[in-house]
Protein backbone atom coordinates (compact mmCIF):
# COMPACT_ATOMS: atom_id res chain seq x y z
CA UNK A 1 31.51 34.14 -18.83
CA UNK A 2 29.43 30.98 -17.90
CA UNK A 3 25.70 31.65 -17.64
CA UNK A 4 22.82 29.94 -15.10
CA UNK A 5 23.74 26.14 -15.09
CA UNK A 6 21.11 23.85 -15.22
CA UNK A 7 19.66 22.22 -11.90
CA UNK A 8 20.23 18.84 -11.40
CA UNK A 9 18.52 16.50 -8.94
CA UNK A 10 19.97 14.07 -6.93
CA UNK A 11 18.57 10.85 -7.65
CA UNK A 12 15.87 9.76 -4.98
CA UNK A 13 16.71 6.42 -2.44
CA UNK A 14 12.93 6.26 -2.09
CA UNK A 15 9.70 5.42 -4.67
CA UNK A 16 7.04 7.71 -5.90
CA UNK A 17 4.44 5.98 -3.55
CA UNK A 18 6.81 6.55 -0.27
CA UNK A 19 7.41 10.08 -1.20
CA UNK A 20 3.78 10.67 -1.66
CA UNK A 21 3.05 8.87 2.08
CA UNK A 22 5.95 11.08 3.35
CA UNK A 23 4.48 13.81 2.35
CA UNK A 24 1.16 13.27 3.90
CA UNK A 25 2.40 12.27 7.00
CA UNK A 26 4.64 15.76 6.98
CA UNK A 27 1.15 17.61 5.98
CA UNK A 28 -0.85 15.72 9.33
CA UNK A 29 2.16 16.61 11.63
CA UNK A 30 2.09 20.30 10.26
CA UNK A 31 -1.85 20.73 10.65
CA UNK A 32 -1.20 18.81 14.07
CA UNK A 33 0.58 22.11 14.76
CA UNK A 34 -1.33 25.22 12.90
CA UNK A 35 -4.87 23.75 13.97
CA UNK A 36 -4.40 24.08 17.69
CA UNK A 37 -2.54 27.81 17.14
CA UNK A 38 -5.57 29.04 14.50
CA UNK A 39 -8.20 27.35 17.60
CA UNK A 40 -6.48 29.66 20.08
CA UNK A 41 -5.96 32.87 17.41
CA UNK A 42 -10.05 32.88 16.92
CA UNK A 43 -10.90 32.15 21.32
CA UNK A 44 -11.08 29.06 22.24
CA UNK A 45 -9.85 27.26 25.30
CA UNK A 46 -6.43 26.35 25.89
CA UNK A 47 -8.03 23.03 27.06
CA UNK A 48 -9.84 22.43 23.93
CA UNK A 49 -7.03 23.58 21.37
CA UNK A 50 -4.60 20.89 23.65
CA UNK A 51 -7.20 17.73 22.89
CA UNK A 52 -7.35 19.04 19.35
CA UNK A 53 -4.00 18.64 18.81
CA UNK A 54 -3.91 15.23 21.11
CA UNK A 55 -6.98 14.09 19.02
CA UNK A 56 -4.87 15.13 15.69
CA UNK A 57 -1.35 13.89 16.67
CA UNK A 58 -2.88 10.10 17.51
CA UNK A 59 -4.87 10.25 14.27
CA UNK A 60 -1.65 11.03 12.39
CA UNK A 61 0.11 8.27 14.24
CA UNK A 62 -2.14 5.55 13.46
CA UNK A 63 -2.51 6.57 9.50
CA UNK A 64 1.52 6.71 9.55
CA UNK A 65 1.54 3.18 11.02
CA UNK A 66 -1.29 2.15 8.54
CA UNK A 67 0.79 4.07 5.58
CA UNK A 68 4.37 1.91 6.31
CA UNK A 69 2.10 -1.45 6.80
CA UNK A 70 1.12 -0.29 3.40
CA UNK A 71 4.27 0.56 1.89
CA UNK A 72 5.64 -2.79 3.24
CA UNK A 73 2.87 -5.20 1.88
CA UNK A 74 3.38 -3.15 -1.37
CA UNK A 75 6.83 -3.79 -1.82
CA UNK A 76 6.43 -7.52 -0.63
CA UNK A 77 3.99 -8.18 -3.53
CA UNK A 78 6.51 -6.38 -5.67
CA UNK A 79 9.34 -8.59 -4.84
CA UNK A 80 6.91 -11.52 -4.99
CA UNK A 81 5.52 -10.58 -8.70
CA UNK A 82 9.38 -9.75 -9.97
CA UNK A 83 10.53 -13.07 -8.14
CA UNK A 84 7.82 -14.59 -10.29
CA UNK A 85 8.33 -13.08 -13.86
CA UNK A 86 12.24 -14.06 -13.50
CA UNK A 87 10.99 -17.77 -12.91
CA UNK A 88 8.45 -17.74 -15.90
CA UNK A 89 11.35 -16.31 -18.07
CA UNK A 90 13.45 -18.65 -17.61
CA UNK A 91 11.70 -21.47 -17.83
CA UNK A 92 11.15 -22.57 -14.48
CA UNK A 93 8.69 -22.93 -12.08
CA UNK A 94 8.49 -20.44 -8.85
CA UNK A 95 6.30 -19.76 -6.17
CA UNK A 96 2.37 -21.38 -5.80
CA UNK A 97 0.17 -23.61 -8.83
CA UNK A 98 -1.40 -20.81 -10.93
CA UNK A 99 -4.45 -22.33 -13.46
CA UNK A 100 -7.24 -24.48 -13.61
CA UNK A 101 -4.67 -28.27 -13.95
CA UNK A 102 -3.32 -27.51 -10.38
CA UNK A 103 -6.42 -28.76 -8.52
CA UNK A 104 -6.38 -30.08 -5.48
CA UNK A 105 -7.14 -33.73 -5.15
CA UNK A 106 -7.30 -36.40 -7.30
CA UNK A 107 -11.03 -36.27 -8.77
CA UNK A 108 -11.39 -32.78 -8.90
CA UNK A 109 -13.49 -31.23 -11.89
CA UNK A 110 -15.19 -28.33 -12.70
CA UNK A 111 -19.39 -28.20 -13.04
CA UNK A 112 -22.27 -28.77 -11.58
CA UNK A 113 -23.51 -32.27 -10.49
CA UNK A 114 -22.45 -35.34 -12.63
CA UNK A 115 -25.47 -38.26 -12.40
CA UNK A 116 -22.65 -40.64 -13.91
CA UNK A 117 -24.42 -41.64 -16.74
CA UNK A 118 -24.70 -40.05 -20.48
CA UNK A 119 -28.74 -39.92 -20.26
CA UNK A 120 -30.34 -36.69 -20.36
CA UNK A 121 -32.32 -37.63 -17.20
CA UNK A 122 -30.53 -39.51 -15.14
């Protein structure tokens, strides 16, 4: 006799922060829905419950599009920063100057204003 197995999970395709966006877009497109039914349940116009849910659904659509621009520039600055620690490790150089020797132009120097001469006043 073989008792309750276990549940296993299929692994997910998708990270944390996508599942997370996912869900919120799933819980605007739900209220999208219930908002407009709970307007009409407690009397109000059929007119206003539709540009509640008009109002809503454009709301959601513009955080969703906001949400993958997101998701996208995330990921991009994760390749970019992996992309980077693999050239560090081995010993080459990658991507942009980083630090204070990669100046731009040739007399370049850090402070405030330099008289030229070593005398305290001038």
């Amino acid at each position: 006799m073989s008792g309750p197995r276990p549940r296993t999970e299929a692994p997910r395709a998708t990270s944390p922060g996508q599942d997370s966006a996912t869900d919120v877009v799933r819980w605007a497109a739900f209220s999208c829905v219930l908002v407009p039914v709970v307007l009409l349940w407690y009397g109000s116009s059929l007119a206003g419950a539709a540009g509640t849910a008009l109002g809503l659904a454009a709301v959601t659509a513009v955080c969703r599009i906001l949400l993958r621009q997101s998701e996208r520039g995330a990921a991009r600055m994760r390749a970019e920063e992996r992309s980077h620690r693999r050239g560090a490790h081995h010993g080459g150089h990658h991507g942009r100057p980083h630090g204070r020797h990669h100046r731009a132009g040739a007399g370049a120097r850090r402070g405030g204003r330099h008289s030229g001469g070593n005398t305290p006043g001038g």
